[in-house]
PDB file of N, CA and C in Angstrom:
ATOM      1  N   UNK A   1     -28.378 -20.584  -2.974  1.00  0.00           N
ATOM      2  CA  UNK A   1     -27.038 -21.161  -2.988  1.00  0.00           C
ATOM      3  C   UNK A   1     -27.025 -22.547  -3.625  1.00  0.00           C
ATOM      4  N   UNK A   2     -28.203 -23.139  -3.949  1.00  0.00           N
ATOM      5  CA  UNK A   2     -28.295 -24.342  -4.290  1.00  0.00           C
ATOM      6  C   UNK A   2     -27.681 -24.594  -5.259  1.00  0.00           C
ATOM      7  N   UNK A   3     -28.272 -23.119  -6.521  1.00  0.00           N
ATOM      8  CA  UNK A   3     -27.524 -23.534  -7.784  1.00  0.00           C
ATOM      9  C   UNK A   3     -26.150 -23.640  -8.272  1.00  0.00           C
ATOM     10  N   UNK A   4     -25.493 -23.241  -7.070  1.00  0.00           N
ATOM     11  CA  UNK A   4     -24.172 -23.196  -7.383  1.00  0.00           C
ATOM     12  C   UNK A   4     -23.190 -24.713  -6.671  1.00  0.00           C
ATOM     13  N   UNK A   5     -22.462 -25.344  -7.837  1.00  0.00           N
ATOM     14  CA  UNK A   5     -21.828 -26.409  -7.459  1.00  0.00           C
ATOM     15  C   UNK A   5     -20.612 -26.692  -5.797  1.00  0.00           C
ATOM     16  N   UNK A   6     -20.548 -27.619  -5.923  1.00  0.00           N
ATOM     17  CA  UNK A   6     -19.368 -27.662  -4.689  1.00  0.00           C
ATOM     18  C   UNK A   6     -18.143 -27.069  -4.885  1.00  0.00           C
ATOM     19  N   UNK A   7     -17.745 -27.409  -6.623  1.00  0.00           N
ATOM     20  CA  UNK A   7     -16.331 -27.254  -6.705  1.00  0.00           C
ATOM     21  C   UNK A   7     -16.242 -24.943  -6.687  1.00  0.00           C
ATOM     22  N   UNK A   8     -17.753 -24.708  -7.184  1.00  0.00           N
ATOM     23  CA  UNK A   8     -17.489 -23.165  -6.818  1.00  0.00           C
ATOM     24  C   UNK A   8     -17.573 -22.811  -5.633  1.00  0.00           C
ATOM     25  N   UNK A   9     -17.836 -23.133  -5.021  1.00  0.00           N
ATOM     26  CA  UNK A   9     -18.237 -23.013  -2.918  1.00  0.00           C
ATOM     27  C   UNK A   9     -17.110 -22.884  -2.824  1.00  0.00           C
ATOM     28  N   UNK A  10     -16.380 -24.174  -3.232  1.00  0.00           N
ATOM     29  CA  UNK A  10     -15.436 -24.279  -2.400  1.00  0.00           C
ATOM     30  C   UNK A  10     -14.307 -23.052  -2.755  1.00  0.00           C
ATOM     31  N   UNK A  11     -14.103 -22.736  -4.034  1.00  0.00           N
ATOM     32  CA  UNK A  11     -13.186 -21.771  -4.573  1.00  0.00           C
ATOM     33  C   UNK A  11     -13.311 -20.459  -4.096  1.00  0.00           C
ATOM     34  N   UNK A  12     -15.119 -19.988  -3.980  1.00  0.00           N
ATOM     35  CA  UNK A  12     -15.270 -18.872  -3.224  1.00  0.00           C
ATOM     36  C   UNK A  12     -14.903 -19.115  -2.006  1.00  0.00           C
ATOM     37  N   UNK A  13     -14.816 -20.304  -1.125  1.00  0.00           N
ATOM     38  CA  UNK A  13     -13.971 -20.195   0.328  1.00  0.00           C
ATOM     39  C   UNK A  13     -12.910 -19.701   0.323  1.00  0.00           C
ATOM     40  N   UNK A  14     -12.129 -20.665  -0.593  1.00  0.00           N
ATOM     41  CA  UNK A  14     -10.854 -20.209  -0.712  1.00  0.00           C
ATOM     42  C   UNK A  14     -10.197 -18.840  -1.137  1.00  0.00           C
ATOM     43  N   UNK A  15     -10.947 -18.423  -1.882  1.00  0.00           N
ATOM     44  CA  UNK A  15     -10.669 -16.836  -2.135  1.00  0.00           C
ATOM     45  C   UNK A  15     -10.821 -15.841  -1.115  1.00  0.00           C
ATOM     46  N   UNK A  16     -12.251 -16.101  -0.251  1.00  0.00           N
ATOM     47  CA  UNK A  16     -12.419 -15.234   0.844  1.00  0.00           C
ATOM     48  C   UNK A  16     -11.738 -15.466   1.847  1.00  0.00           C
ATOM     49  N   UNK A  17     -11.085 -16.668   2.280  1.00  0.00           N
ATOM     50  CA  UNK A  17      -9.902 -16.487   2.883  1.00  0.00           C
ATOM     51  C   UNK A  17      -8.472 -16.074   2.942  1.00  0.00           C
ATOM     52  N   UNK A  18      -7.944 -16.742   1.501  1.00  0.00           N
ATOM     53  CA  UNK A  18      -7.036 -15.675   0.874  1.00  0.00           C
ATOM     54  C   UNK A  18      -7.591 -13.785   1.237  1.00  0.00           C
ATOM     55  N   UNK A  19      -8.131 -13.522   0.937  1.00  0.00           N
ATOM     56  CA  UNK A  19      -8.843 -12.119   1.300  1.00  0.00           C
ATOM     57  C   UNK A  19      -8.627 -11.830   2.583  1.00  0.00           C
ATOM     58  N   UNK A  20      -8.768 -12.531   3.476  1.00  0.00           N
ATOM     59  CA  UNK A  20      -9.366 -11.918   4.747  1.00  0.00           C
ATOM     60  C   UNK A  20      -7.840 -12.489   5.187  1.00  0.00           C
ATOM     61  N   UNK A  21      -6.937 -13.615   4.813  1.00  0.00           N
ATOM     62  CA  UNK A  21      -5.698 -13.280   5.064  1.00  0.00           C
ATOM     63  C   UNK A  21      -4.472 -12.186   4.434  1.00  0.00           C
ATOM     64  N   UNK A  22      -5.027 -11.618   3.201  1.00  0.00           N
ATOM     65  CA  UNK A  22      -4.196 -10.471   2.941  1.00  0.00           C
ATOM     66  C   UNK A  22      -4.639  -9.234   4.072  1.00  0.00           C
ATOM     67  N   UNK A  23      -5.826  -9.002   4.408  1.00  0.00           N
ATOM     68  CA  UNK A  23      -6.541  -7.964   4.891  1.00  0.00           C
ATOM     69  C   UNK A  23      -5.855  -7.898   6.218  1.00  0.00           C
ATOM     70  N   UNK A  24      -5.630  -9.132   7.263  1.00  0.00           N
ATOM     71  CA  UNK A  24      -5.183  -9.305   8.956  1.00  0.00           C
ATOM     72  C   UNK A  24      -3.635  -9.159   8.557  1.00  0.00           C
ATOM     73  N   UNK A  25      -2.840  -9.695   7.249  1.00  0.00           N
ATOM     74  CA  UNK A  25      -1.340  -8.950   7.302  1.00  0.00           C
ATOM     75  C   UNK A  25      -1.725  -7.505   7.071  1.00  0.00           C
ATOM     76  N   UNK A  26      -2.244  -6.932   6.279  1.00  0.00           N
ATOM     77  CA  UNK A  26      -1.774  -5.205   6.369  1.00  0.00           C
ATOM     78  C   UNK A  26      -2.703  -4.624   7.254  1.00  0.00           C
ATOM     79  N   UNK A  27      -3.339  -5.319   8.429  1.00  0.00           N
ATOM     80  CA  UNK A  27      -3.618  -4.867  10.052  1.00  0.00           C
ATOM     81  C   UNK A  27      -2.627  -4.678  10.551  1.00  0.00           C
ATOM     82  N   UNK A  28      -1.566  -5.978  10.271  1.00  0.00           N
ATOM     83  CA  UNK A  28      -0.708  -6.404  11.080  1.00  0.00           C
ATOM     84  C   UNK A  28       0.273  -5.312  11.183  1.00  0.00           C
ATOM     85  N   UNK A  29       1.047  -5.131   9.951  1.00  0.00           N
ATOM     86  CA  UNK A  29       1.607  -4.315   9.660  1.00  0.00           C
ATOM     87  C   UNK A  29       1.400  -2.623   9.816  1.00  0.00           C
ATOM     88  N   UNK A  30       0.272  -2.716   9.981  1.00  0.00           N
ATOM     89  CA  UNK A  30      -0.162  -1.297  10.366  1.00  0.00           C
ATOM     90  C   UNK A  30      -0.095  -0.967  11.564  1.00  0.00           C
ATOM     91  N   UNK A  31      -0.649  -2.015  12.357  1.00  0.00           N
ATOM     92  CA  UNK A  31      -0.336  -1.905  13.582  1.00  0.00           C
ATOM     93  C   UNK A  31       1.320  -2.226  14.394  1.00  0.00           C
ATOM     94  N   UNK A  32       2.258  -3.012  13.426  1.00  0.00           N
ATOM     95  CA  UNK A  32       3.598  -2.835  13.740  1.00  0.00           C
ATOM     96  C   UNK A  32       4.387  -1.530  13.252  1.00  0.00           C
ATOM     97  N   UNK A  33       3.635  -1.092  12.360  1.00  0.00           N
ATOM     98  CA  UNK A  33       3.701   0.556  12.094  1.00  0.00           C
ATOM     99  C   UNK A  33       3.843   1.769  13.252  1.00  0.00           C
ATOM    100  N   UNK A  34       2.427   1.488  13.435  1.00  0.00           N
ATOM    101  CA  UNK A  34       2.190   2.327  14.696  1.00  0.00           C
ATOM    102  C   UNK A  34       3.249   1.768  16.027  1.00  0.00           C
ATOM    103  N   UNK A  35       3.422   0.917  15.903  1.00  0.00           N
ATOM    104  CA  UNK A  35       3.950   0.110  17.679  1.00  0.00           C
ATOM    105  C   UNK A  35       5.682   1.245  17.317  1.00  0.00           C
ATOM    106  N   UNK A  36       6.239   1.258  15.986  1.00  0.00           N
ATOM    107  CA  UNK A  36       7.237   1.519  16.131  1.00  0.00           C
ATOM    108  C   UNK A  36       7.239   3.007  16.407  1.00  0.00           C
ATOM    109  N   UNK A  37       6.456   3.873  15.734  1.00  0.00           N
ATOM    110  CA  UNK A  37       6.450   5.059  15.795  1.00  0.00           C
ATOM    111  C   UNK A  37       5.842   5.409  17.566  1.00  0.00           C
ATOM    112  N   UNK A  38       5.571   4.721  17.654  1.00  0.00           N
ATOM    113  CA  UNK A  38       5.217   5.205  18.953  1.00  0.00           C
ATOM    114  C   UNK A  38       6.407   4.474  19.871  1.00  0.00           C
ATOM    115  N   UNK A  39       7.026   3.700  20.105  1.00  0.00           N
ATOM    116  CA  UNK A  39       8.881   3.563  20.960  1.00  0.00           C
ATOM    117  C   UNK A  39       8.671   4.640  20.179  1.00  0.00           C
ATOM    118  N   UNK A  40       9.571   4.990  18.783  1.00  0.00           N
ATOM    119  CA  UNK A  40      10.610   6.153  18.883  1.00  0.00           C
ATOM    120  C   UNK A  40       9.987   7.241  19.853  1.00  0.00           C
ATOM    121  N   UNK A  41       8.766   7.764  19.724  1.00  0.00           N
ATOM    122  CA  UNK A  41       8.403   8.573  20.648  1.00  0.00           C
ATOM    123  C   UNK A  41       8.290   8.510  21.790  1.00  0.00           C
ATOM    124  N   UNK A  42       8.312   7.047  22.375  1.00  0.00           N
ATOM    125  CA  UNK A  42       8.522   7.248  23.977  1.00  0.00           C
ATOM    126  C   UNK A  42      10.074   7.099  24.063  1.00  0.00           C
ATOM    127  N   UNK A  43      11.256   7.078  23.230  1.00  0.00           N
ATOM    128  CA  UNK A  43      12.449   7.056  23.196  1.00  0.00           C
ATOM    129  C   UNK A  43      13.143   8.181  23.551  1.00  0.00           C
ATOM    130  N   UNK A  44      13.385   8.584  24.199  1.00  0.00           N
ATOM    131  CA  UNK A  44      14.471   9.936  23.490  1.00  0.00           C
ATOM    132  C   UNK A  44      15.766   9.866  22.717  1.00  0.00           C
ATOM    133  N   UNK A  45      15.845  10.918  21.920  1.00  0.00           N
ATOM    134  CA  UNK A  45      16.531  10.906  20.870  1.00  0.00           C
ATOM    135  C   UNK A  45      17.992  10.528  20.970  1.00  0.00           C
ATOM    136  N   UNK A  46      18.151   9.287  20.317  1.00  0.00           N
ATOM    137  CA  UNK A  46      19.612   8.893  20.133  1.00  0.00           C
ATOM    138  C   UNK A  46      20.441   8.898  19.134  1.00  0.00           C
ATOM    139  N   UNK A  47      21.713   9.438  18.736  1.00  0.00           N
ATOM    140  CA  UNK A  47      21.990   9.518  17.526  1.00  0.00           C
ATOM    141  C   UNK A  47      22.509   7.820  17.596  1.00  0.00           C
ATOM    142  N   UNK A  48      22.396   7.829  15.993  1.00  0.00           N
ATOM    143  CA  UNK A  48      22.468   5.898  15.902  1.00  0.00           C
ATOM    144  C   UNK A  48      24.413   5.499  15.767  1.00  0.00           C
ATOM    145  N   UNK A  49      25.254   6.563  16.059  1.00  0.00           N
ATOM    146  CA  UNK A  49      26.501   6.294  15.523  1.00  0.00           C
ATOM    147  C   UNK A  49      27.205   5.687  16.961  1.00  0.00           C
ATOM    148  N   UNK A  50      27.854   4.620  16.756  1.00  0.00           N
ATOM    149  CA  UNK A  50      28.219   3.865  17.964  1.00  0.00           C
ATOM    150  C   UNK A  50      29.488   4.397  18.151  1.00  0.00           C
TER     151      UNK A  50
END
């Protein structure tokens, strides 16, 4: 790791965090995915017309 400067360290930080923050939103979302599909299924069926 020596040979590589500060200013690239630091950019590969920054990228692998960028990364690992795109990666925990489409957890996120996956898992607010699932949260919904699973209410409708513990829901019973409502028609949506008020």
């Amino acid at each position: 790791m020596n040979h590589l400067s500060q200013a690239t360290l630091k950019q590969m930080k920054i990228m692998i965090q960028a990364r690992n923050k795109e990666e925990n939103l489409e957890i996120q979302l996956e898992h607010n995915h699932l949260d919904l599909v699973t209410e409708k299924r513990k829901q019973p069926y409502r028609s949506t017309t008020i």
